[in-house]
Protein backbone atom coordinates (compact mmCIF):
# COMPACT_ATOMS: atom_id res chain seq x y z
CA UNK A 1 37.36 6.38 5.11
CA UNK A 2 38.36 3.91 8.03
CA UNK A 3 34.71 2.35 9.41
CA UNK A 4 34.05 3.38 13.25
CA UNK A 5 33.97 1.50 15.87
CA UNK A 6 30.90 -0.92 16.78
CA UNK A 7 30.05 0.76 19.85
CA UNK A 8 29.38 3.72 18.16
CA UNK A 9 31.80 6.45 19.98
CA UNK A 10 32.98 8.99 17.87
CA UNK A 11 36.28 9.84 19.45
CA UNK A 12 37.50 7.00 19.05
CA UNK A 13 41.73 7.11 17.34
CA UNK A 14 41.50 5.99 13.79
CA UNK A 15 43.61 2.75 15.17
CA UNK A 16 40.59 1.75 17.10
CA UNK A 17 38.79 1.92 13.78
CA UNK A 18 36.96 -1.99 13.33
CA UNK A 19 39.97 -4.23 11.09
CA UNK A 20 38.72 -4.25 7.79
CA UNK A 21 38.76 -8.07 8.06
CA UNK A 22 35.95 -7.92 11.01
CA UNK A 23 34.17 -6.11 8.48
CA UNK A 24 34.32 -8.63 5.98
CA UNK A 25 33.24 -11.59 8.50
CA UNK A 26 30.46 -9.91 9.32
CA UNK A 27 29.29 -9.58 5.83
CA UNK A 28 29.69 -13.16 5.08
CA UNK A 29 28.02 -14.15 8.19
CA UNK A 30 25.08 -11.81 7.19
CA UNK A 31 25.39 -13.42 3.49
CA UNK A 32 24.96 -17.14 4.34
CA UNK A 33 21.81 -16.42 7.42
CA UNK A 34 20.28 -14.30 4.45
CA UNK A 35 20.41 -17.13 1.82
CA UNK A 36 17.33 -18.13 3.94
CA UNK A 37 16.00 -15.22 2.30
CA UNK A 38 16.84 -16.24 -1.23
CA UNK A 39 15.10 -19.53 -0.70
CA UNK A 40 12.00 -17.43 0.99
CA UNK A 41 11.67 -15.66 -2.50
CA UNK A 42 12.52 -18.79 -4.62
CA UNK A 43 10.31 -21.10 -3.18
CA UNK A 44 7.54 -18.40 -3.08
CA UNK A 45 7.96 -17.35 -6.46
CA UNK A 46 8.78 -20.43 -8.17
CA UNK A 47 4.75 -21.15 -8.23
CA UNK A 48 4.19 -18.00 -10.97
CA UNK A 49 5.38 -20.20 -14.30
CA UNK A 50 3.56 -23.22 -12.74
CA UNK A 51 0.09 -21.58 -12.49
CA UNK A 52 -2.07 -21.88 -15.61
CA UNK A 53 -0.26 -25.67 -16.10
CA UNK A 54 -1.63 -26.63 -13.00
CA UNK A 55 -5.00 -24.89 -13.86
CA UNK A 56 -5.43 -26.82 -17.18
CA UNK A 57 -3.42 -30.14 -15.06
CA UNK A 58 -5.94 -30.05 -12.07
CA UNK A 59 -9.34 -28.43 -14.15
CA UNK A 60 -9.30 -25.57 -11.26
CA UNK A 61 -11.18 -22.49 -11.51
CA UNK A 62 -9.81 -19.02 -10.15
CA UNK A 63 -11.00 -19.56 -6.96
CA UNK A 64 -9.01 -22.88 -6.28
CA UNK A 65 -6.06 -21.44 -8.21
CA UNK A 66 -5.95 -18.57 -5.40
CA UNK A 67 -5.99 -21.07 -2.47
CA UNK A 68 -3.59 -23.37 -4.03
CA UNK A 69 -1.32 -20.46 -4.62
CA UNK A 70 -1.69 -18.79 -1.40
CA UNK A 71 -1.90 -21.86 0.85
CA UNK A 72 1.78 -21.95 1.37
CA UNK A 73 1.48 -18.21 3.02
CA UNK A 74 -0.93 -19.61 5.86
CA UNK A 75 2.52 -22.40 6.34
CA UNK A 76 4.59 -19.39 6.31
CA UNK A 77 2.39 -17.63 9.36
CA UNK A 78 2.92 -20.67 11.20
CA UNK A 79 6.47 -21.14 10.51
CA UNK A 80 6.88 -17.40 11.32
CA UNK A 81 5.08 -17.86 15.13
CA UNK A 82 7.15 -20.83 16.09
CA UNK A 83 10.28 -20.09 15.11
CA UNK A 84 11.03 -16.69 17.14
CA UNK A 85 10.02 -19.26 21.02
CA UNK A 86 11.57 -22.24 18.97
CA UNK A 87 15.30 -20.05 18.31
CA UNK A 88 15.74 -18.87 21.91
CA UNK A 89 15.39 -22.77 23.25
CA UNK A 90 17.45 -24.27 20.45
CA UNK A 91 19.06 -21.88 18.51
CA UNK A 92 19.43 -19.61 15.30
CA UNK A 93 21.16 -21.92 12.84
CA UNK A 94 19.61 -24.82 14.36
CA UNK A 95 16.17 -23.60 13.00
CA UNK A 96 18.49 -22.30 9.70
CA UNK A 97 18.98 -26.09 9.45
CA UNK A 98 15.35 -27.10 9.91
CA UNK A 99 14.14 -24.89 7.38
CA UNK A 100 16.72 -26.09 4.72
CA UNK A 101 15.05 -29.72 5.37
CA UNK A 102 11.68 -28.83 5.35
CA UNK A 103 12.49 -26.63 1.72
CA UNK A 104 13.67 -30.12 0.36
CA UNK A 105 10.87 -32.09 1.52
CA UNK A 106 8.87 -29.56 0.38
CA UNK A 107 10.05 -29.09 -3.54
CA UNK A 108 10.12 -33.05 -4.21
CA UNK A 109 6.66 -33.26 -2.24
CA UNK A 110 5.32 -30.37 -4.69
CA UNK A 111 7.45 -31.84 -8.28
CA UNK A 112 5.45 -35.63 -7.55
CA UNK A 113 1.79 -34.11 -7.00
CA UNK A 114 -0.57 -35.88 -8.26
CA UNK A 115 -4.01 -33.92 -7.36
CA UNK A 116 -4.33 -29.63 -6.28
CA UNK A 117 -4.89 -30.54 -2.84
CA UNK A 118 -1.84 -33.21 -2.21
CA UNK A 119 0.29 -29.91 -3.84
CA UNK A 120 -1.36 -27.67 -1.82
CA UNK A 121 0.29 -29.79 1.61
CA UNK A 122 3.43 -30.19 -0.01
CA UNK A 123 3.05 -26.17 -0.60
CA UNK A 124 1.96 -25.39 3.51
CA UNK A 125 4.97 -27.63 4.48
CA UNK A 126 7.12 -25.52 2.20
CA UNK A 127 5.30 -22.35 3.87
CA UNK A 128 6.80 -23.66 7.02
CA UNK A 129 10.51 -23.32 6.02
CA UNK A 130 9.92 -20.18 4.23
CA UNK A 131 7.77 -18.37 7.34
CA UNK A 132 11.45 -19.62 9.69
CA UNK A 133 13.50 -18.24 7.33
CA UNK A 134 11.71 -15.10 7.08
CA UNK A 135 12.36 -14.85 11.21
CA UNK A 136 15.55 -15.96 11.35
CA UNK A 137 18.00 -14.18 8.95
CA UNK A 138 17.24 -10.95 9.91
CA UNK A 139 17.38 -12.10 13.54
CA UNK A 140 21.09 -13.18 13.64
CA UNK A 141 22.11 -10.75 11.31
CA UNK A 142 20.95 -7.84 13.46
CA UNK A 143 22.77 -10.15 16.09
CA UNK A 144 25.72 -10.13 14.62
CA UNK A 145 26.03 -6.95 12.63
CA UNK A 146 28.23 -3.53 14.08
CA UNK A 147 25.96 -0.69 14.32
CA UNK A 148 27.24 1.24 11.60
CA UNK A 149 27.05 -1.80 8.86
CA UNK A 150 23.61 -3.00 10.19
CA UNK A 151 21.49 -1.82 7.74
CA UNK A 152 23.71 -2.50 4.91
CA UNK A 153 23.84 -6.18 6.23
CA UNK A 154 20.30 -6.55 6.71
CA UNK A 155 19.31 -5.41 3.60
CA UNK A 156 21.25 -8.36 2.21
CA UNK A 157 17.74 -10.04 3.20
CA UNK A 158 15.79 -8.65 0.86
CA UNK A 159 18.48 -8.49 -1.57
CA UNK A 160 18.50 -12.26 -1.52
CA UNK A 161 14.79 -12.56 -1.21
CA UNK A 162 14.67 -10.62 -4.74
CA UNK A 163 17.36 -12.36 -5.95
CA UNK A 164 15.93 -15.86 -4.89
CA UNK A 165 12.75 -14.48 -6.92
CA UNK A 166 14.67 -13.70 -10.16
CA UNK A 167 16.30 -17.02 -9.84
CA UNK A 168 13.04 -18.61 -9.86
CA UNK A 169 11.43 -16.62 -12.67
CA UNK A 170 14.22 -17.29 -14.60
CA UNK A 171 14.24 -20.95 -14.32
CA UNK A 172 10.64 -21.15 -14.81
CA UNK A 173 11.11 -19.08 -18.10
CA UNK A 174 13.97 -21.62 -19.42
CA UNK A 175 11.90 -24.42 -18.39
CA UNK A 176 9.35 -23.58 -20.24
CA UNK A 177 10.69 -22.20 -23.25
CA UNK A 178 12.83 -25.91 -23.45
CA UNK A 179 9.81 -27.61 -23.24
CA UNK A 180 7.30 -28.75 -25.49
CA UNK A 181 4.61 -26.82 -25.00
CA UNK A 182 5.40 -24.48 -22.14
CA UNK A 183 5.27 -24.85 -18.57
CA UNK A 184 2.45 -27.46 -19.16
CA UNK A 185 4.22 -29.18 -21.90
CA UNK A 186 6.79 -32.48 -21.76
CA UNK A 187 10.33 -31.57 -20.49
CA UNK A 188 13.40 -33.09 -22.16
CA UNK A 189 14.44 -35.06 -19.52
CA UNK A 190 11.16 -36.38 -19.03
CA UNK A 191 8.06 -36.04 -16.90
CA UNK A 192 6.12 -32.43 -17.09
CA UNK A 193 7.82 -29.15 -17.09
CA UNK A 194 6.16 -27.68 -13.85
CA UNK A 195 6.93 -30.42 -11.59
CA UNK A 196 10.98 -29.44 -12.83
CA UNK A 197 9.86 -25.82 -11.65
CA UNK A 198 8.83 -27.04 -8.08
CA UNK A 199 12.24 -30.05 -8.56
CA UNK A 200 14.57 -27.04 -8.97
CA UNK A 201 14.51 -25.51 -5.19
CA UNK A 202 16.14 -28.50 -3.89
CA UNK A 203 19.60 -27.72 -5.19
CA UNK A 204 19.72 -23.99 -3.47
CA UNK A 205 17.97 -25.70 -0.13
CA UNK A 206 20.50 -28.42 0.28
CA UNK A 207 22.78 -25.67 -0.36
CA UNK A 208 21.21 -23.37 2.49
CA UNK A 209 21.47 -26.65 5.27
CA UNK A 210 25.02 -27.36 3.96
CA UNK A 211 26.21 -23.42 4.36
CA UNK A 212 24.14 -23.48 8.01
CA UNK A 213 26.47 -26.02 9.50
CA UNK A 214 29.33 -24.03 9.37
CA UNK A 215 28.35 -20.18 10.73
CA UNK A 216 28.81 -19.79 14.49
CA UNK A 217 25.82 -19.42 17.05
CA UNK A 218 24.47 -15.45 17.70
CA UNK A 219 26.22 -13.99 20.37
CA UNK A 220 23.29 -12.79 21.95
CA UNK A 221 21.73 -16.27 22.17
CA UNK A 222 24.90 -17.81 23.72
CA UNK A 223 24.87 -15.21 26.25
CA UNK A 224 21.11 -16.29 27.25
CA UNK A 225 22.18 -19.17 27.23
CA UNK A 226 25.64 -18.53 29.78
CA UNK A 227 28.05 -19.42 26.98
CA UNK A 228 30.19 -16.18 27.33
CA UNK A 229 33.20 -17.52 26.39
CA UNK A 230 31.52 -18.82 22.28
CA UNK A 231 29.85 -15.19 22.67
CA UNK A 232 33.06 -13.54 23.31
CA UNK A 233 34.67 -15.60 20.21
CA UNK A 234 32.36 -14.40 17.42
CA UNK A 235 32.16 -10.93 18.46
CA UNK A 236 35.73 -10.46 18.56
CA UNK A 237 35.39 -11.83 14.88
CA UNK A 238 32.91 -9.18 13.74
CA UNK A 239 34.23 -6.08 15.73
CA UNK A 240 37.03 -4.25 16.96
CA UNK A 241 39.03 -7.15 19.53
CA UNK A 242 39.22 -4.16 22.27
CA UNK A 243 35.93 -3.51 22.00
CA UNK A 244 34.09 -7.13 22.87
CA UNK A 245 34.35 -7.05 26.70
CA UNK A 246 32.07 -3.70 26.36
CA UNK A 247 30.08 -5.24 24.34
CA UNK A 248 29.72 -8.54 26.02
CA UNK A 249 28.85 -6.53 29.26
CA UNK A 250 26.08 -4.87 27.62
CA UNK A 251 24.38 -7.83 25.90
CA UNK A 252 24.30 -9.31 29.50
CA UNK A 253 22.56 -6.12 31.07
CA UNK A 254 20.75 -6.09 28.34
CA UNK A 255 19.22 -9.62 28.82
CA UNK A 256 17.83 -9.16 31.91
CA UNK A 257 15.96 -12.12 32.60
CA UNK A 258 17.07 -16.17 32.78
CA UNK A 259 14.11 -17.41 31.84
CA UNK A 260 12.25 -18.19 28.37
CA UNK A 261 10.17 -15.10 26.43
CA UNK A 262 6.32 -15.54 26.39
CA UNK A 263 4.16 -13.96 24.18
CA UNK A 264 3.11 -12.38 27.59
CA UNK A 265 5.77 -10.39 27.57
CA UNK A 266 5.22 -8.34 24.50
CA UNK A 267 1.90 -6.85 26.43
CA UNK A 268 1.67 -3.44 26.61
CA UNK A 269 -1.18 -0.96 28.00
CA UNK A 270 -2.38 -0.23 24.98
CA UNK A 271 -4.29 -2.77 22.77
CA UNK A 272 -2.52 -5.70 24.27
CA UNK A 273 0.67 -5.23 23.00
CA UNK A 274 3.91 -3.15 23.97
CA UNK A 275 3.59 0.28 21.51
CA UNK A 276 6.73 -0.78 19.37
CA UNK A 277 5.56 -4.36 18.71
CA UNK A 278 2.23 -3.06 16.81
CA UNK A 279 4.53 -0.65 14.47
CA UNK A 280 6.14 -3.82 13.94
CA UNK A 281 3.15 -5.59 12.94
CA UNK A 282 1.73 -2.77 10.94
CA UNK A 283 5.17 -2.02 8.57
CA UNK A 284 4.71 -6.34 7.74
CA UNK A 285 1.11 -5.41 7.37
CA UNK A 286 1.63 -2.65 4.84
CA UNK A 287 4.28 -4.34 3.19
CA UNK A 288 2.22 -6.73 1.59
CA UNK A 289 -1.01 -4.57 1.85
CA UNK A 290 0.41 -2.71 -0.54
CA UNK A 291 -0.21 -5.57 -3.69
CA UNK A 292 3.83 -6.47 -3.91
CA UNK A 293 3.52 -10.16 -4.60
CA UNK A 294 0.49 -9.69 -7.53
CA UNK A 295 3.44 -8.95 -9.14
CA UNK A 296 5.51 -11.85 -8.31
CA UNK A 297 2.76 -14.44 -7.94
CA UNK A 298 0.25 -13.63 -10.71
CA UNK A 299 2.39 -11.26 -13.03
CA UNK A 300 2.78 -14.18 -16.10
CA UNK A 301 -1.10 -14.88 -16.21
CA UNK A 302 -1.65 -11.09 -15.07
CA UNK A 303 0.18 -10.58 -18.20
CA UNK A 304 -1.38 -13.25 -20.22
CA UNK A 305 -4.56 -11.17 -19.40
CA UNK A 306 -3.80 -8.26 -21.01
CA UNK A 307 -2.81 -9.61 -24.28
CA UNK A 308 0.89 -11.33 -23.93
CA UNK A 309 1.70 -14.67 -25.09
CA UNK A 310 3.40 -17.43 -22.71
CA UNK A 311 6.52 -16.54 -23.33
CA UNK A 312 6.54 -12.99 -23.80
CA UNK A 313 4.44 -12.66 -19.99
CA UNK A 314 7.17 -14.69 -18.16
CA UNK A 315 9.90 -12.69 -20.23
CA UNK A 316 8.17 -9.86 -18.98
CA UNK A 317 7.76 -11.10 -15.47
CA UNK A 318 12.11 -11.89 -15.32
CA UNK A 319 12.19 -7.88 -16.76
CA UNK A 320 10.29 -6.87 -13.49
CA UNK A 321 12.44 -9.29 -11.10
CA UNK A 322 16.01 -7.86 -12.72
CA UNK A 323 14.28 -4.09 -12.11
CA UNK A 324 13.43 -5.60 -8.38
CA UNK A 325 17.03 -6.74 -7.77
CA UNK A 326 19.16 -3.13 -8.90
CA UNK A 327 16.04 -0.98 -6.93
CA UNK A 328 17.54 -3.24 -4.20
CA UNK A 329 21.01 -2.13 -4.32
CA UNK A 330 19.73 1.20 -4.24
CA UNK A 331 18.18 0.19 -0.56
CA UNK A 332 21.76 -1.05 0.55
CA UNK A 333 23.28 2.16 -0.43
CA UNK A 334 20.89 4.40 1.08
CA UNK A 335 19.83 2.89 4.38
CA UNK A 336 22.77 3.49 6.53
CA UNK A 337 23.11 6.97 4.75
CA UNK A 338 19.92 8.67 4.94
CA UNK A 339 17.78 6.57 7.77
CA UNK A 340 15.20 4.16 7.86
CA UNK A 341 12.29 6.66 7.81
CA UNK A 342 12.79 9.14 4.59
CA UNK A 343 13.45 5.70 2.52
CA UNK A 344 9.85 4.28 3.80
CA UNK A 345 8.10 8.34 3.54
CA UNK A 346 9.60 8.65 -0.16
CA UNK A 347 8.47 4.60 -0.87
CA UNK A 348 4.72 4.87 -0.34
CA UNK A 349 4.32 7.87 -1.99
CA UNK A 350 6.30 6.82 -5.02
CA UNK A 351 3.89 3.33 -4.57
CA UNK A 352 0.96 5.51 -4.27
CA UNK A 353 1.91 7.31 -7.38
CA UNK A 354 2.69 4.47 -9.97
CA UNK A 355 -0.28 2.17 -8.24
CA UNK A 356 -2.59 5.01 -8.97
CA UNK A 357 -1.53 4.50 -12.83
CA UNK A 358 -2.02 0.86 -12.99
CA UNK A 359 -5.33 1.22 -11.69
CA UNK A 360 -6.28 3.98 -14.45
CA UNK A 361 -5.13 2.06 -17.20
CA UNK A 362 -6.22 -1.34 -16.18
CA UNK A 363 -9.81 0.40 -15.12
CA UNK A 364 -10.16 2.10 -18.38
CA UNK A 365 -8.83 -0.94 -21.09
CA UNK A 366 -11.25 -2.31 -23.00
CA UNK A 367 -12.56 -5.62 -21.55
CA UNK A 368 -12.59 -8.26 -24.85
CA UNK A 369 -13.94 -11.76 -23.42
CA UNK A 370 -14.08 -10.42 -20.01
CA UNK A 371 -10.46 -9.72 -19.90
CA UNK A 372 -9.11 -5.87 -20.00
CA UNK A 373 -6.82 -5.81 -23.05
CA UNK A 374 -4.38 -3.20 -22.94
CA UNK A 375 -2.81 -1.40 -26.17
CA UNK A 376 -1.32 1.42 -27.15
CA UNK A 377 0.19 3.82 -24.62
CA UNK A 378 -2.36 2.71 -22.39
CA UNK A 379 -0.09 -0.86 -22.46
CA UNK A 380 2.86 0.80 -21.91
CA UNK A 381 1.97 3.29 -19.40
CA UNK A 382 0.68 0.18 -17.52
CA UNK A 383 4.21 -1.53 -18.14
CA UNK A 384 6.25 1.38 -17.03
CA UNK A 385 4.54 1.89 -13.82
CA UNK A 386 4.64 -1.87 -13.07
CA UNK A 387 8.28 -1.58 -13.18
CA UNK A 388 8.57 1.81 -11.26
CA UNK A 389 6.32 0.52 -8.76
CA UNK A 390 8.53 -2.46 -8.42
CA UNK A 391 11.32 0.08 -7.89
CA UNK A 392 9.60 1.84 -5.25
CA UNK A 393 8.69 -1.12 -3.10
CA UNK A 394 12.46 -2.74 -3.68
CA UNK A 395 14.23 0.49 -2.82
CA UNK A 396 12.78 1.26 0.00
CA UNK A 397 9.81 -1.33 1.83
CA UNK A 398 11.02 -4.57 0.46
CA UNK A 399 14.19 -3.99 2.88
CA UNK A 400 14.02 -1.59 5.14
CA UNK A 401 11.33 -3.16 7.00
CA UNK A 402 12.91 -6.38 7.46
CA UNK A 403 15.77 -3.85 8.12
CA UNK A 404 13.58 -2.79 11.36
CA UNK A 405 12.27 -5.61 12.12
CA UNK A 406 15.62 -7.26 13.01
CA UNK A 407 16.22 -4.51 14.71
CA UNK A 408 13.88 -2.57 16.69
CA UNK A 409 12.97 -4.69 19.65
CA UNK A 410 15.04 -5.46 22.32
CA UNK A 411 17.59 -8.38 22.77
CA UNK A 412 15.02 -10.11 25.70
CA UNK A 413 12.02 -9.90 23.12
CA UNK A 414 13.44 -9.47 20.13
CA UNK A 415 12.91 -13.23 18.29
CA UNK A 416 9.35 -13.50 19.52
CA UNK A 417 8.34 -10.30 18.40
CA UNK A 418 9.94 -10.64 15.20
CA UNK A 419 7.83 -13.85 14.94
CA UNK A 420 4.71 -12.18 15.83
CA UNK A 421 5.44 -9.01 13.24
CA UNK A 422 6.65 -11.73 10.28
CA UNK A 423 3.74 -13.50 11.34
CA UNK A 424 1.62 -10.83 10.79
CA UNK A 425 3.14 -10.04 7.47
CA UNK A 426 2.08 -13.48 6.26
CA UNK A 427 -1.59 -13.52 7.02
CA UNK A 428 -1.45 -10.27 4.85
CA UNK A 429 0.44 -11.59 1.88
CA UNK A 430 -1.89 -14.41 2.15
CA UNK A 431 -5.46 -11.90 2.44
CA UNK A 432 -3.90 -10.29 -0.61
CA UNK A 433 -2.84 -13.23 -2.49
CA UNK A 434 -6.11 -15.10 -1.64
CA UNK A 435 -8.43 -12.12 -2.98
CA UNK A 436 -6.91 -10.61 -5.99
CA UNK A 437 -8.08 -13.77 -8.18
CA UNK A 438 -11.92 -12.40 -6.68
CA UNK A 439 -10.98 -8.79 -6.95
CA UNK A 440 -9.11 -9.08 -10.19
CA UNK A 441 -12.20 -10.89 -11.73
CA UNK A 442 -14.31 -8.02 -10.56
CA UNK A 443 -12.05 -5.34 -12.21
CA UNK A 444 -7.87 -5.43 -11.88
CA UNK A 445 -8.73 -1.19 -11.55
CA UNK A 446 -10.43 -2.04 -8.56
CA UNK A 447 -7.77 -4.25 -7.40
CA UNK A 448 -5.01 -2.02 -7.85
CA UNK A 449 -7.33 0.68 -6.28
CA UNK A 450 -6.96 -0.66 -3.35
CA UNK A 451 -3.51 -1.47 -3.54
CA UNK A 452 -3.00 2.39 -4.02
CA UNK A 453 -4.95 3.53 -0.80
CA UNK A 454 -2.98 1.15 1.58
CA UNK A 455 0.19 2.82 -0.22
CA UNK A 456 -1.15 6.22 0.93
CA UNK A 457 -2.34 5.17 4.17
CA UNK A 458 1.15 3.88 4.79
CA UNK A 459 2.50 7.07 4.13
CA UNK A 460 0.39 8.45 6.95
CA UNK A 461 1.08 5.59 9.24
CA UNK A 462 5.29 6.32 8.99
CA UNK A 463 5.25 9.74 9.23
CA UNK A 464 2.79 9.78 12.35
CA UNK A 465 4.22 6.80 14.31
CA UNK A 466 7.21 4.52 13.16
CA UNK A 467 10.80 5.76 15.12
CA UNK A 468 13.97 6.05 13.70
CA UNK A 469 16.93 3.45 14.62
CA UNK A 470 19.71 4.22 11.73
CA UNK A 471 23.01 3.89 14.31
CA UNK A 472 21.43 2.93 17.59
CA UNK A 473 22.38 -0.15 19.21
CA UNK A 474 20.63 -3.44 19.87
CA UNK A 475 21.25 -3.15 23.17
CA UNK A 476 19.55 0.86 22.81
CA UNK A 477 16.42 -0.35 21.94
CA UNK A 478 15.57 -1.26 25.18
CA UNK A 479 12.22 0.60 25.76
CA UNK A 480 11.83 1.86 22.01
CA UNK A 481 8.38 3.31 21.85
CA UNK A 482 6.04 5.78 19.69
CA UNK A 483 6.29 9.37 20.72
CA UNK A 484 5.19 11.93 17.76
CA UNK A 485 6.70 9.73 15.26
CA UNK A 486 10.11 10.06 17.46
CA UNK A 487 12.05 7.45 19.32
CA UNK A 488 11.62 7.92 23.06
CA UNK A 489 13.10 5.98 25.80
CA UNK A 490 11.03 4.59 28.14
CA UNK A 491 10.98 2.07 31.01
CA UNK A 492 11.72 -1.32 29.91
CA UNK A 493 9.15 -3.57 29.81
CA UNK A 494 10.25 -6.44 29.84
């Protein structure tokens, strides 16, 4: 069936339908902006092999391990808040471009450490990069996406996120297993195995800055900026050529103002901020309230714990990152299908459900040298539900929020509050990375506990207050709001 038309009329004659080859430039537009992404979960995740090599490298306890590990999430915040002001002055793919250098200062900053705390900057600096990326990609490919193919396209963030994670595992796992002795152990080309791990994430970020140089501006940031003609250019390459003039008319209205966005302008009456920028904050919030990255940042020792050699924990760890990529597909099936909403609803309570197993079996194991050892069915009920918990989150939250968040504010705000929502989203994955070392030592059922009553309080939260926007329009969201868990127009605020 012939795709419809970007500006979403349904009478339109099946000749009007979108060339299939505006189609396809759209999706490989959306594919190089989201290999951002797939350095975002490299670069994140290439840490997990690395961590009990730098614990015996460095002498650190748990505590030190946690704010080594998490340090680069606090970069990630920061990177996050500037980038949304820093994009509307200079430019999506110019920041695209900064974050590719600051990824490759970064990985050969973090492969020469020579103490935890000269890591740790190289790690913040990488945090940086990671925390743009995270704003950018599903920025211009909102910006640049038709209606109809925009959730498709911007799950290809996520999809490269996971992807950029199963890279990472993987590499750490071959790594190690060529090395003498591990991740800790002497690599064959020389110098220690982990530093390779961090060495690796240069090739795919020289890669990303290469790739960046040759996609075309978003046409909603050349029209702020009067460039109507380079606007008109790469619409007409994404949508139906009779179509752009329409479309060019509307991104205008709907950029109403010359000058630059303020975080003033995301106030609202309530709480400070404008009603649709705290649902924004609160899906990042829940995302990673939720315990997603234990998994990807602590699974190999979390593994280690429970009774798995080395090897077998980082095997086991690449298992849960191939489950994380196909749960993904699902996503980019579904999304443009069956809405934005049910796939969040049926997430968290799926979450919720295979959470709520972990923490049984990890609260009820046997603790042998004050570590829980698993066996039995109680191990394998606790493996299962690992990976179908995985499955939940990458079918549904892992993309669907970055889904909204590229695409639920309005073109005036809708880089700054993206930065303030991703922003958000950091400072959580780095609360939850930063205590489950302390919670874990405590008890990993009390960890996972908790894990499983943010997954049912998110539940609550998207059924009661987070609006539908499968098929609207970028330039519709101009006054999106909460109304009984409905999208409601309202007077813009901006």
């Amino acid at each position: 069936m012939a795709l419809g038309g970007s500006g979403g009329r349904q009478d339109a004659p099946p000749q009007q339908a979108r060339p299939s080859h505006s189609a396809a430039t759209a999706m490989l537009l959306a594919g190089a902006a989201a290999l951002g992404g797939f350095l975002f979960g490299y670069d994140s995740s290439v840490i997990n092999g690395t961590v009990d090599a730098l614990k015996d490298r460095f002498h650190l306890n748990s505590v030190v391990v946690g704010f080594v590990v998490s340090a680069a999430l606090l970069g990630c915040a920061a990177g996050a808040w500037c980038a949304g002001p820093i994009s509307d002055r200079m430019g999506r793919v110019r920041v695209m471009q900064m974050a590719a250098i600051l990824f490759v200062i970064s990985s050969l900053g973090s492969a020469l450490a020579f103490n935890a705390w000269d890591l740790t900057f190289w790690r913040v600096i990488g945090g940086l990069a990671i925390g743009a990326a995270s704003v950018i990609a599903p920025a211009y490919i909102a910006e640049i996406s038709p209606a109809d193919l925009r959730g498709r396209l911007g799950s290809l963030q996520q999809m490269a996120i996971v992807l950029g994670i199963f890279a990472a595992l993987v590499v750490d796992y071959i790594i190690a297993h060529v090395s003498d002795g591990g991740a800790g152990g002497d690599f064959p080309w020389g110098g220690t195995a982990w530093r390779w791990m961090f060495a690796s994430a240069i090739i795919p970020a020289v890669m990303y800055g290469v790739i960046a140089t040759t996609i075309p501006e978003s046409p909603r940031y050349l029209v702020k900026k009067k460039q109507l003609a380079r606007a008109r250019q790469v619409l007409a390459k994404v949508m139906n050529r009779g179509d752009v003039d329409v479309k060019l008319s509307e991104i205008v209205r709907s950029i109403a103002s010359d000058r630059p966005v303020h975080l003033r302008d995301l106030r609202g009456a309530r709480l400070g901020l404008m009603p649709i920028v705290w649902v924004g904050i609160l899906l990042s919030v829940f995302q990673q309230f939720v315990g997603i990255n234990v998994i990807f940042y602590y699974s190999s020792s979390l593994w280690q714990a429970v009774g798995f050699s080395e090897n077998d924990a980082m095997l086991t760890s690449v298992i849960n990152s191939i489950v994380n990529v196909v749960s993904t597909l699902v996503a980019i099936a579904l999304v443009d299908k069956i809405g934005r909403k049910p796939l969040l609803l049926a997430g968290a309570a799926g979450m919720a459900i295979t959470l709520g197993l972990m923490t049984i079996c990890f609260a009820t194991a046997p603790v042998v040298d004050d570590e829980p050892h698993l066996s039995g069915a109680a191990g394998t009920t606790a493996l299962i539900a690992a990976n179908l918990y995985v499955v939940a989150f990458a079918a549904t939250w892992g993309p669907v929020v970055w889904v909204m968040l590229g695409e639920m504010f309005n073109n005036f705000i809708r880089a700054s509050a993206l930065a303030v929502a991703a922003a958000a989203q950091w400072i959580a994955n780095w609360i939850i990375t930063t205590t489950f070392p302390g919670l874990s030592g405590v008890s990993l059922g009390l960890a996972y506990g908790v894990y499983t009553a943010f997954a049912l309080l998110a539940f609550f939260f998207v059924l009661r207050n987070v609006p539908e926007t499968k098929g609207r329009e970028l330039e519709d969201m101009d006054g999106l709001t909460l109304h009984g868990g409905r999208a409601a127009k309202v007077a813009d605020r901006t």
